[in-house]
PDB file of N, CA and C in Angstrom:
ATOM      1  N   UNK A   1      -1.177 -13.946  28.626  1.00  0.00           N
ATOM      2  CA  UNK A   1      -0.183 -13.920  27.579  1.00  0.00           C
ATOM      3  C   UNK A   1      -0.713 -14.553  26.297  1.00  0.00           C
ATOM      4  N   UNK A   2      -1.143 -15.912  26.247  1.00  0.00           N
ATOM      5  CA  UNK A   2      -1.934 -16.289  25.205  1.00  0.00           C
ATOM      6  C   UNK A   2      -2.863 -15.260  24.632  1.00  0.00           C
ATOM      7  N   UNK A   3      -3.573 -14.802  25.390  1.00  0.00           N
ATOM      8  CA  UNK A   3      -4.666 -13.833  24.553  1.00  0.00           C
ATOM      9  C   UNK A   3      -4.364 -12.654  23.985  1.00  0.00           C
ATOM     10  N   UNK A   4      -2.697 -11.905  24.089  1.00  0.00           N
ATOM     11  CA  UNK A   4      -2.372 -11.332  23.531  1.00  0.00           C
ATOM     12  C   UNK A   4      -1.475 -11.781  22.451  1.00  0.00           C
ATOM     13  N   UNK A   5      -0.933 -12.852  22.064  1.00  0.00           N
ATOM     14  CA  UNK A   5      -0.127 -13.837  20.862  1.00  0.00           C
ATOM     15  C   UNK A   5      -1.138 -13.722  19.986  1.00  0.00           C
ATOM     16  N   UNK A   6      -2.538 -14.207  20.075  1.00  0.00           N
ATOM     17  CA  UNK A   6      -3.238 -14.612  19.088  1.00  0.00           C
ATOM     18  C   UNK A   6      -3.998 -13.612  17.831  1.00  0.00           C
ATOM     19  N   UNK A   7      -3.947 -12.247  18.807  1.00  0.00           N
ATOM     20  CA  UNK A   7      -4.076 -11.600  17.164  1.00  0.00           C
ATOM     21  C   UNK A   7      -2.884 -11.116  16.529  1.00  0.00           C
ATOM     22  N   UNK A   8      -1.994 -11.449  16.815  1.00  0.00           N
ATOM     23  CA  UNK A   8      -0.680 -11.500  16.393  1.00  0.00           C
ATOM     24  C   UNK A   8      -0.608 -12.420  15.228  1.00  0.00           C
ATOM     25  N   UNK A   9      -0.996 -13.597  16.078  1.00  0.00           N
ATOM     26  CA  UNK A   9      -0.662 -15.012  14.927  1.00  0.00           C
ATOM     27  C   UNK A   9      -1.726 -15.001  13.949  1.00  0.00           C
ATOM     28  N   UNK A  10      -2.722 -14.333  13.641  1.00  0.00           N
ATOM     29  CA  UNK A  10      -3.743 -14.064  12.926  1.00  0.00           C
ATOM     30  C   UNK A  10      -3.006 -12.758  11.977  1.00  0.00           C
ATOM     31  N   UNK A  11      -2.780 -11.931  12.281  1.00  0.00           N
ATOM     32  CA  UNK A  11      -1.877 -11.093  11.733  1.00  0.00           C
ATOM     33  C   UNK A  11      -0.832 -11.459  10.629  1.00  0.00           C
ATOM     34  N   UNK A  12      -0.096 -12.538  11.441  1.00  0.00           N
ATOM     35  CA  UNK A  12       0.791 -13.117  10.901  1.00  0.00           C
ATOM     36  C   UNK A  12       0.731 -14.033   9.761  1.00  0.00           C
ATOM     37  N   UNK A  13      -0.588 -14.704  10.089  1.00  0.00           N
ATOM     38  CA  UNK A  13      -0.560 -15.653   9.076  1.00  0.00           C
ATOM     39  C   UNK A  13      -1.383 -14.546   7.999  1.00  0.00           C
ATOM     40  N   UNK A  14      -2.651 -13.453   8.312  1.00  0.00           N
ATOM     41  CA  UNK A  14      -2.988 -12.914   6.846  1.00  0.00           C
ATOM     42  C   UNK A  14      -1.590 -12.143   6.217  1.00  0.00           C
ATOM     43  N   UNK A  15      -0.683 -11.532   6.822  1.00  0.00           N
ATOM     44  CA  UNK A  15       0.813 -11.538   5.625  1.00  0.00           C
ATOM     45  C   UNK A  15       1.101 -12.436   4.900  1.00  0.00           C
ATOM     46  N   UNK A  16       1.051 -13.342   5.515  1.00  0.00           N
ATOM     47  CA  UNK A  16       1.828 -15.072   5.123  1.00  0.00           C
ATOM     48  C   UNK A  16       0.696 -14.629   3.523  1.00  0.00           C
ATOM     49  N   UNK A  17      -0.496 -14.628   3.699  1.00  0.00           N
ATOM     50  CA  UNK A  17      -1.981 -14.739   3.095  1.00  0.00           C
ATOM     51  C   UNK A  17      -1.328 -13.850   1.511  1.00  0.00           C
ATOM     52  N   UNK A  18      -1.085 -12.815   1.892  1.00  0.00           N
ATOM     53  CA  UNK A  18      -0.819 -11.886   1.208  1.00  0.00           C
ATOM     54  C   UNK A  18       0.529 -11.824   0.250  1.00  0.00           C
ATOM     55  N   UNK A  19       1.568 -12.546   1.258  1.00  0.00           N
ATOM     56  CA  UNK A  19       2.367 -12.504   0.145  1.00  0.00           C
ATOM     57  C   UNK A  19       2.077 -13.540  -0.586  1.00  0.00           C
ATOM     58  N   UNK A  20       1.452 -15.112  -0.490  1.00  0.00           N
ATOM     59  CA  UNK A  20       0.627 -15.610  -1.102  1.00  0.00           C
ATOM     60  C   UNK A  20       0.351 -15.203  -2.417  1.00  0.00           C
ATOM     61  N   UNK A  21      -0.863 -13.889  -2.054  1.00  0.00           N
ATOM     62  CA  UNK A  21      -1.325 -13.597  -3.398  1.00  0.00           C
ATOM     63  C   UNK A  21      -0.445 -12.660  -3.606  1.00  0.00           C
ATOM     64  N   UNK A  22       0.575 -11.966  -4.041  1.00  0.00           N
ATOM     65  CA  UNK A  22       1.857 -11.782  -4.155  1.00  0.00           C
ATOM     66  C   UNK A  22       2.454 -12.300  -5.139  1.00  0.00           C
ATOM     67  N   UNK A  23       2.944 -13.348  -4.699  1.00  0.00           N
ATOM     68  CA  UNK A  23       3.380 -14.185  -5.535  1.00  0.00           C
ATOM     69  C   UNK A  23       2.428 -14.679  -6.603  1.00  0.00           C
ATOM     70  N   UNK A  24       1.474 -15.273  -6.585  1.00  0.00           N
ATOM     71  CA  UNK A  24       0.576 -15.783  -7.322  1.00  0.00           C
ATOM     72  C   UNK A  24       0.085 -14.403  -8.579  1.00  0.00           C
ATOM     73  N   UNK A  25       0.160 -13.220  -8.069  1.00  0.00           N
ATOM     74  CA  UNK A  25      -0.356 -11.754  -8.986  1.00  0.00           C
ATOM     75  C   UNK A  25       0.834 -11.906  -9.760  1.00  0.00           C
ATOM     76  N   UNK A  26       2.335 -12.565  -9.336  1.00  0.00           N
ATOM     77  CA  UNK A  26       2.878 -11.962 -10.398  1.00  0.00           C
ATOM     78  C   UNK A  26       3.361 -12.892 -11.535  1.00  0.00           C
ATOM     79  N   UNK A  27       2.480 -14.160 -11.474  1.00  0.00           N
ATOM     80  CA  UNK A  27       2.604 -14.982 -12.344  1.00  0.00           C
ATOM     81  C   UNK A  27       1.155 -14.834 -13.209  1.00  0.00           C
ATOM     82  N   UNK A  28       0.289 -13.950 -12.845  1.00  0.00           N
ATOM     83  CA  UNK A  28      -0.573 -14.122 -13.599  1.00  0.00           C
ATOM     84  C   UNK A  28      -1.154 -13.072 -14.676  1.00  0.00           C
ATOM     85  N   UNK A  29      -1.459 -12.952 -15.913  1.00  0.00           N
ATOM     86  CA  UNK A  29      -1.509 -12.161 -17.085  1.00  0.00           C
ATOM     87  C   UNK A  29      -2.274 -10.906 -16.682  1.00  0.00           C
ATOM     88  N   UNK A  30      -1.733  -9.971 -15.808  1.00  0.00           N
ATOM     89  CA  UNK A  30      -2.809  -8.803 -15.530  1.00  0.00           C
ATOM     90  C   UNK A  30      -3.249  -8.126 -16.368  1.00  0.00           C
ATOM     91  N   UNK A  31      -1.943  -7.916 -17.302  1.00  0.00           N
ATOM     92  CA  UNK A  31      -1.829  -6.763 -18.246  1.00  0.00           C
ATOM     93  C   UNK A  31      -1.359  -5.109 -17.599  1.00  0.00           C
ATOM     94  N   UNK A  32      -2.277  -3.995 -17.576  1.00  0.00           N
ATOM     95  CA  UNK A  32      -2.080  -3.290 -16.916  1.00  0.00           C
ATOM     96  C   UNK A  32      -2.210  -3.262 -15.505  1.00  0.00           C
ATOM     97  N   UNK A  33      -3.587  -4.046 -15.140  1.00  0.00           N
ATOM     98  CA  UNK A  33      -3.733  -3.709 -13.705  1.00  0.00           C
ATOM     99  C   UNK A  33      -2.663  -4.072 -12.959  1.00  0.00           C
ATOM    100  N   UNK A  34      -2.008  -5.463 -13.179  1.00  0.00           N
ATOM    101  CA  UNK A  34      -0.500  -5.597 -12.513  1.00  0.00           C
ATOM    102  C   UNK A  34       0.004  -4.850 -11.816  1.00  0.00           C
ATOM    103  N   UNK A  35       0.725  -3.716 -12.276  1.00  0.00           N
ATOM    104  CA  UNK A  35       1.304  -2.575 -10.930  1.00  0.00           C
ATOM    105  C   UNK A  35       0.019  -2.302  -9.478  1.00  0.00           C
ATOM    106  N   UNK A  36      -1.249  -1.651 -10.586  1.00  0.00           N
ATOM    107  CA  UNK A  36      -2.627  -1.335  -9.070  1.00  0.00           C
ATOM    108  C   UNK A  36      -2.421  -2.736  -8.240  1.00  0.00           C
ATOM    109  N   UNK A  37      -2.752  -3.650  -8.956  1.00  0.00           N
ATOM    110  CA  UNK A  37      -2.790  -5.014  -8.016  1.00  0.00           C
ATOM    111  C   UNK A  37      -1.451  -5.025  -6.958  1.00  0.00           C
ATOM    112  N   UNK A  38      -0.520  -4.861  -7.285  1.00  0.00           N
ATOM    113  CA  UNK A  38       0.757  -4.729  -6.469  1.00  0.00           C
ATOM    114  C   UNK A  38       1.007  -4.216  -5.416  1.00  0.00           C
ATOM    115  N   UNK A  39       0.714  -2.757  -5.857  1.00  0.00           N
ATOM    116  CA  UNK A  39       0.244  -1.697  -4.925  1.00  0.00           C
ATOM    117  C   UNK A  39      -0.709  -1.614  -3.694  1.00  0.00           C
ATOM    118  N   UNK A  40      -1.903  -2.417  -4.545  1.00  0.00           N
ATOM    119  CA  UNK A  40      -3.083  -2.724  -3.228  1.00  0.00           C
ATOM    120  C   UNK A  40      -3.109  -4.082  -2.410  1.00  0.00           C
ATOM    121  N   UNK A  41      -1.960  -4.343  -2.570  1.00  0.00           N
ATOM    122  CA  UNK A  41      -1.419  -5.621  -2.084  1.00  0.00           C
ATOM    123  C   UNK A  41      -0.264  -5.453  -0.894  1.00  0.00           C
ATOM    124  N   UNK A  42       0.519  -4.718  -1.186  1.00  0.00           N
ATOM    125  CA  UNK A  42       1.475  -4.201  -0.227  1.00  0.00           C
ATOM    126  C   UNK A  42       1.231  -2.776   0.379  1.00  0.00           C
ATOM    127  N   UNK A  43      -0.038  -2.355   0.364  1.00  0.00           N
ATOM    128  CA  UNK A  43      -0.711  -1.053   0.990  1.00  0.00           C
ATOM    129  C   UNK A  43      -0.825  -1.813   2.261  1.00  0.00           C
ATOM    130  N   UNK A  44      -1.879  -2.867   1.849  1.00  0.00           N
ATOM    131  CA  UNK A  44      -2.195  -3.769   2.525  1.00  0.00           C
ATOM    132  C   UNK A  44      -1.759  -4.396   4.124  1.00  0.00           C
ATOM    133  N   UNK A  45      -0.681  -4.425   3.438  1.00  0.00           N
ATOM    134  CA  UNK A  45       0.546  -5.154   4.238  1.00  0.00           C
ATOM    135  C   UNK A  45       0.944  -4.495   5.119  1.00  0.00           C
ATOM    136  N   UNK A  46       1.658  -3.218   4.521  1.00  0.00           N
ATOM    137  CA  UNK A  46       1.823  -2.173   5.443  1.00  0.00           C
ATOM    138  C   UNK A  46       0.910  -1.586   6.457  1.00  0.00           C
ATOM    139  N   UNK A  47      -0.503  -1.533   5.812  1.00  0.00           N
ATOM    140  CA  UNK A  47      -1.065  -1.442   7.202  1.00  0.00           C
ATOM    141  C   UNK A  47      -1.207  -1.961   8.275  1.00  0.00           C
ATOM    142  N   UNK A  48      -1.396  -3.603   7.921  1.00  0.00           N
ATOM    143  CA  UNK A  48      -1.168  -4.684   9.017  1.00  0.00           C
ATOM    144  C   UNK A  48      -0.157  -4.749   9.921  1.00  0.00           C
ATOM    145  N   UNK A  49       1.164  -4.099   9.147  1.00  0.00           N
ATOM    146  CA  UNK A  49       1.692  -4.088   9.997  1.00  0.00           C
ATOM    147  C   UNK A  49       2.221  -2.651  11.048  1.00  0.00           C
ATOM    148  N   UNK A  50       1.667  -1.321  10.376  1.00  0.00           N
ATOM    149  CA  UNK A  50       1.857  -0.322  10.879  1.00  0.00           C
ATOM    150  C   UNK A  50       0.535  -0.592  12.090  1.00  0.00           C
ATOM    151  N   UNK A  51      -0.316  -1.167  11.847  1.00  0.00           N
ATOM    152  CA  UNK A  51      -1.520  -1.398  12.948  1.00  0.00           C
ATOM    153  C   UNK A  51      -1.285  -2.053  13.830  1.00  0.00           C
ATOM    154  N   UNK A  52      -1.125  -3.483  13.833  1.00  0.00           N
ATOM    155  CA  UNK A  52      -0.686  -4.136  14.958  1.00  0.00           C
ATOM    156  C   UNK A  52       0.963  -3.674  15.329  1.00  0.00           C
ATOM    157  N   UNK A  53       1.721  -4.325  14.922  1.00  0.00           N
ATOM    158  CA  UNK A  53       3.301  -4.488  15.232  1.00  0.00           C
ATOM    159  C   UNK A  53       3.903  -3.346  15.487  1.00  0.00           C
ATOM    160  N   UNK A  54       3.533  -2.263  15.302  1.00  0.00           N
ATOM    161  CA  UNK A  54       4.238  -1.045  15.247  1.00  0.00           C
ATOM    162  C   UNK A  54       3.408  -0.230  16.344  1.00  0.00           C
ATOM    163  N   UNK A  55       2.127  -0.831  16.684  1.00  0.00           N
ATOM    164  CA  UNK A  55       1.455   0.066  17.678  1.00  0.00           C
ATOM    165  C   UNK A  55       0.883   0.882  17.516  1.00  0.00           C
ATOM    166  N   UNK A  56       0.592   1.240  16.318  1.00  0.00           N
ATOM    167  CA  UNK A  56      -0.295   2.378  16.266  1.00  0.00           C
ATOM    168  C   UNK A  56      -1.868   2.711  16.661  1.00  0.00           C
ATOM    169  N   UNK A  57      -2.528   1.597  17.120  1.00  0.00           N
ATOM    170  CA  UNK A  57      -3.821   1.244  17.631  1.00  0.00           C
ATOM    171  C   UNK A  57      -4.216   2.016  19.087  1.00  0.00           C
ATOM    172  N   UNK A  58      -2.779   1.985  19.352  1.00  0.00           N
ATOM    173  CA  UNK A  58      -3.040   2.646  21.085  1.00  0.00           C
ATOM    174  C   UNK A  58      -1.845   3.876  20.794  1.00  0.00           C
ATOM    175  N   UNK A  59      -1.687   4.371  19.595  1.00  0.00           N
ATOM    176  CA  UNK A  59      -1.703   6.104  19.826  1.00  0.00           C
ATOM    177  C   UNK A  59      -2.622   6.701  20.113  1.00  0.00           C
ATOM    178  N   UNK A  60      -2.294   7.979  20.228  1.00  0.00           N
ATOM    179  CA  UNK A  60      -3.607   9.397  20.781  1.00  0.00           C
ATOM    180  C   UNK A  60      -4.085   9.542  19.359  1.00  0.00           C
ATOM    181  N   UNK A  61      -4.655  11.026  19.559  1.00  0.00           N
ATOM    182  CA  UNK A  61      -5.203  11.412  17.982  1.00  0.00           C
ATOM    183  C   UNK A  61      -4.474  12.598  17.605  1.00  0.00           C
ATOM    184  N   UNK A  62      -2.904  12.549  18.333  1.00  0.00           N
ATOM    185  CA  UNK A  62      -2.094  13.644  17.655  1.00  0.00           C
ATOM    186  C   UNK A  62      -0.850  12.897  16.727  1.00  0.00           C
ATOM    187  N   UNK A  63      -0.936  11.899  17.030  1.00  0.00           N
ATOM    188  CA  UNK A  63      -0.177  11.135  16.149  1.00  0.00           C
ATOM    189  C   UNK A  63      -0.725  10.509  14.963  1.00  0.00           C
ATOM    190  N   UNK A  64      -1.882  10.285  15.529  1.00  0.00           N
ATOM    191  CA  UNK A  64      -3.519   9.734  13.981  1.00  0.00           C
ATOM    192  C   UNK A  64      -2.802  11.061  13.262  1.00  0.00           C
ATOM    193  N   UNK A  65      -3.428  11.910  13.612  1.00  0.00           N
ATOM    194  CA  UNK A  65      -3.509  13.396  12.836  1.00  0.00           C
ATOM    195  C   UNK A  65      -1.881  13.769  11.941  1.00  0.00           C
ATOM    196  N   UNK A  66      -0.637  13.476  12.621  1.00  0.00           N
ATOM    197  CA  UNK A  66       0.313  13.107  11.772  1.00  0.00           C
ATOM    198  C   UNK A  66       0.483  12.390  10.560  1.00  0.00           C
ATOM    199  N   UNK A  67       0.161  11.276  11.090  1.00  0.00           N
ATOM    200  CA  UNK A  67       0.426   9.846   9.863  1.00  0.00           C
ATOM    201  C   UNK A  67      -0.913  10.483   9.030  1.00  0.00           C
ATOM    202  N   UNK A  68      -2.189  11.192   9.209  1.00  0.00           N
ATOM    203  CA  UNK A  68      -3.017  11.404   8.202  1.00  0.00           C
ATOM    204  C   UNK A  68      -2.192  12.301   7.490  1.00  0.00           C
ATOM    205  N   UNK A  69      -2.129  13.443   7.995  1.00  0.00           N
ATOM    206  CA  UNK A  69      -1.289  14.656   7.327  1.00  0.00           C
ATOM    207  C   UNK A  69       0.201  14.120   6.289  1.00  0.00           C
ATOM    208  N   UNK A  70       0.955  13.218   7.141  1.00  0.00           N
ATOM    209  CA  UNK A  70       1.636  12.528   6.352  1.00  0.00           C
ATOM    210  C   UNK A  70       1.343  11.720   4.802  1.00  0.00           C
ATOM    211  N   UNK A  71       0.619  11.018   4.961  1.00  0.00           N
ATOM    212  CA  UNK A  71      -0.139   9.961   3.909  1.00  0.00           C
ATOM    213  C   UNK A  71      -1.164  11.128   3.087  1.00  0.00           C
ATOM    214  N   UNK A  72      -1.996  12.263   3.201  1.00  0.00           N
ATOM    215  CA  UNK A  72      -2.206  13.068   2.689  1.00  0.00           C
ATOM    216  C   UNK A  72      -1.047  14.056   1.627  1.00  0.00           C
ATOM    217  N   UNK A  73      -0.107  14.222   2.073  1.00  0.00           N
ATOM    218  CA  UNK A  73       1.249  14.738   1.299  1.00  0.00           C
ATOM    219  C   UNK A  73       1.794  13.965   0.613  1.00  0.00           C
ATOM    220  N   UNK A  74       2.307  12.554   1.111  1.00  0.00           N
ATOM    221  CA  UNK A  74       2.132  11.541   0.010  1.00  0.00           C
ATOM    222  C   UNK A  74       1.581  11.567  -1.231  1.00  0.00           C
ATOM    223  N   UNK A  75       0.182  11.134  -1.085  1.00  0.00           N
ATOM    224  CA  UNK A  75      -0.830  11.694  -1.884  1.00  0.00           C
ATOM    225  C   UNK A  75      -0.632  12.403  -3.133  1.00  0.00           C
ATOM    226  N   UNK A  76      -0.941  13.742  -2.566  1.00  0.00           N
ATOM    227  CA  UNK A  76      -0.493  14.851  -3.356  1.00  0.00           C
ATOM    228  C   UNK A  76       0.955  14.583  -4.434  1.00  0.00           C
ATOM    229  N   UNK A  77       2.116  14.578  -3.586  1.00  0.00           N
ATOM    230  CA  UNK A  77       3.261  14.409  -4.712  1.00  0.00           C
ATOM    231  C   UNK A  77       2.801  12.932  -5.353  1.00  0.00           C
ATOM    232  N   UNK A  78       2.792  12.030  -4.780  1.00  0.00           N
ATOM    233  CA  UNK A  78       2.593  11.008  -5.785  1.00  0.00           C
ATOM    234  C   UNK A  78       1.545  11.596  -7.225  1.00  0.00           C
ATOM    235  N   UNK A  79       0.143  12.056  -6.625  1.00  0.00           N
ATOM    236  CA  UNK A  79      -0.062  12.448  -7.779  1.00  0.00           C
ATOM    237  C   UNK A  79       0.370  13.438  -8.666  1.00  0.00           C
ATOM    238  N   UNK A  80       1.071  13.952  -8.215  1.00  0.00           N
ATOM    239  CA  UNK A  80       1.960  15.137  -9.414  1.00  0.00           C
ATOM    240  C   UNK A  80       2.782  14.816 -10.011  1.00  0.00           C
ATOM    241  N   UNK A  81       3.209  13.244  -9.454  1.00  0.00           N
ATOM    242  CA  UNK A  81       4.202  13.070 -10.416  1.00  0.00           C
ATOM    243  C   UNK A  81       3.786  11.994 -11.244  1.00  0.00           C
ATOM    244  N   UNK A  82       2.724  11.820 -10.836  1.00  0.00           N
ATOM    245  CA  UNK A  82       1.728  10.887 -11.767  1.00  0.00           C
ATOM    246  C   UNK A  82       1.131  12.053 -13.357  1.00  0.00           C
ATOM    247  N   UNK A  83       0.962  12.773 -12.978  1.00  0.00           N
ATOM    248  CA  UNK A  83       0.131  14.049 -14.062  1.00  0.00           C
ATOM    249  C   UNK A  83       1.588  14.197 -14.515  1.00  0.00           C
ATOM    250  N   UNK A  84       2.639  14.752 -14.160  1.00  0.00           N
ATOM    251  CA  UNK A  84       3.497  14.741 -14.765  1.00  0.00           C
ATOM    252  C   UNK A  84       4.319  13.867 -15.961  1.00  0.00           C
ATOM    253  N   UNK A  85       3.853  12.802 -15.624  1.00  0.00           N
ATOM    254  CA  UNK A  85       4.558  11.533 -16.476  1.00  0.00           C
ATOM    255  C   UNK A  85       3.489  11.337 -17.659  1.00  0.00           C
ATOM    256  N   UNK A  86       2.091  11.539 -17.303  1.00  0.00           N
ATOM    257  CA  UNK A  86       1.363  11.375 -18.349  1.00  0.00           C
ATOM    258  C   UNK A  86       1.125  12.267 -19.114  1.00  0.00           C
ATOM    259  N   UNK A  87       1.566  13.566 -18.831  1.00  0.00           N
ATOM    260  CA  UNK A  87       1.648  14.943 -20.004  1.00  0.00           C
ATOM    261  C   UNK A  87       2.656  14.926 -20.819  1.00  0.00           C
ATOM    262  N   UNK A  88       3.951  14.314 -20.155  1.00  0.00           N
ATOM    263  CA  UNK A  88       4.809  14.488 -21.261  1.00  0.00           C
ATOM    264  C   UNK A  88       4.601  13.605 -22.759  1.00  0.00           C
ATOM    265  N   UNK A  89       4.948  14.680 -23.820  1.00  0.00           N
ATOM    266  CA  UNK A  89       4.992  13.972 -25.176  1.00  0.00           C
ATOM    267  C   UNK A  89       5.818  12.875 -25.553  1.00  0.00           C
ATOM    268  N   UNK A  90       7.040  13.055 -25.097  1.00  0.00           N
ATOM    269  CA  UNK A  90       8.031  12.070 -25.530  1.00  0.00           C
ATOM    270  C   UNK A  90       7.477  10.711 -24.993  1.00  0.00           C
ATOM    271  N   UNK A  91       7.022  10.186 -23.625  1.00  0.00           N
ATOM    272  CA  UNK A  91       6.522   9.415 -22.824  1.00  0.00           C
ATOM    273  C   UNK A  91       5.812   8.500 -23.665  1.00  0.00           C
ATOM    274  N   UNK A  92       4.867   9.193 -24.107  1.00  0.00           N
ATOM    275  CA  UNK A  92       3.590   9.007 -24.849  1.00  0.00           C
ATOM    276  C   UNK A  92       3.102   9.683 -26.232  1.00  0.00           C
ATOM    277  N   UNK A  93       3.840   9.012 -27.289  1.00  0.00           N
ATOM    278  CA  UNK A  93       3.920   9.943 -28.382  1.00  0.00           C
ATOM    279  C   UNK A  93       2.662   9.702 -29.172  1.00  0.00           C
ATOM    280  N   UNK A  94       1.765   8.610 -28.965  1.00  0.00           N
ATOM    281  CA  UNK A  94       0.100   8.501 -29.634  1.00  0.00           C
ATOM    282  C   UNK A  94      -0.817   9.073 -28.938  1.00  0.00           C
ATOM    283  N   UNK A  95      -0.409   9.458 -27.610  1.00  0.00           N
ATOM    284  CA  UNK A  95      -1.684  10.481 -26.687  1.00  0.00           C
ATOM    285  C   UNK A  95      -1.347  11.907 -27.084  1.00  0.00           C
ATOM    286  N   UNK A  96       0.165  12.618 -27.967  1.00  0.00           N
ATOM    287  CA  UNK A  96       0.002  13.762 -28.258  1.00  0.00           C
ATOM    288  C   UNK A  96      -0.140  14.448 -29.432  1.00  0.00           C
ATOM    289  N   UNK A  97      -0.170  15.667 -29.238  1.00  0.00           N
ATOM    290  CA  UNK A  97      -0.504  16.478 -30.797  1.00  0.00           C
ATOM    291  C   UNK A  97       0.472  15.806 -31.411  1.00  0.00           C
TER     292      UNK A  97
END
């Protein structure tokens, strides 16, 4: 039983770690990177915990192949609606004609 707690509590405490720097990112002058930093901060997180706590370590590779296919579609719309926001004129009226 012990030897299965302990990468748990290792787990546990790099969240602890993370929201840490968390907190600390959002007191400090990023400028833009601020949001990326945010983002790659609670990507982070989520994996830790979709990996251990949620079990995904001891799925097959038809469920891998889901959550890829999933997070791949993600992807995609996120970036379209990323291209989208940065084409418009009104948005950004010194990047257009």
């Amino acid at each position: 039983m012990r030897s299965e707690l302990r990468p748990l509590a290792l787990v546990y405490l790099g969240l602890l770690a993370l929201l840490a720097l968390t907190v600390a990112g959002s007191f400090l002058p990023l400028g833009h990177a601020s949001p990326a930093v945010s983002f790659g901060i609670a990507m982070a997180k989520a994996l830790l915990i979709v990996w251990f706590f949620m079990g995904f370590r001891r799925e097959g590779w038809a469920v891998r192949l889901a959550v890829l296919a999933g997070l791949v579609w993600l992807t995609i719309l996120l970036s379209l609606t990323l291209l989208d926001l940065l084409t418009r004129n009104w948005l950004m009226p010194h990047f257009g004609t």
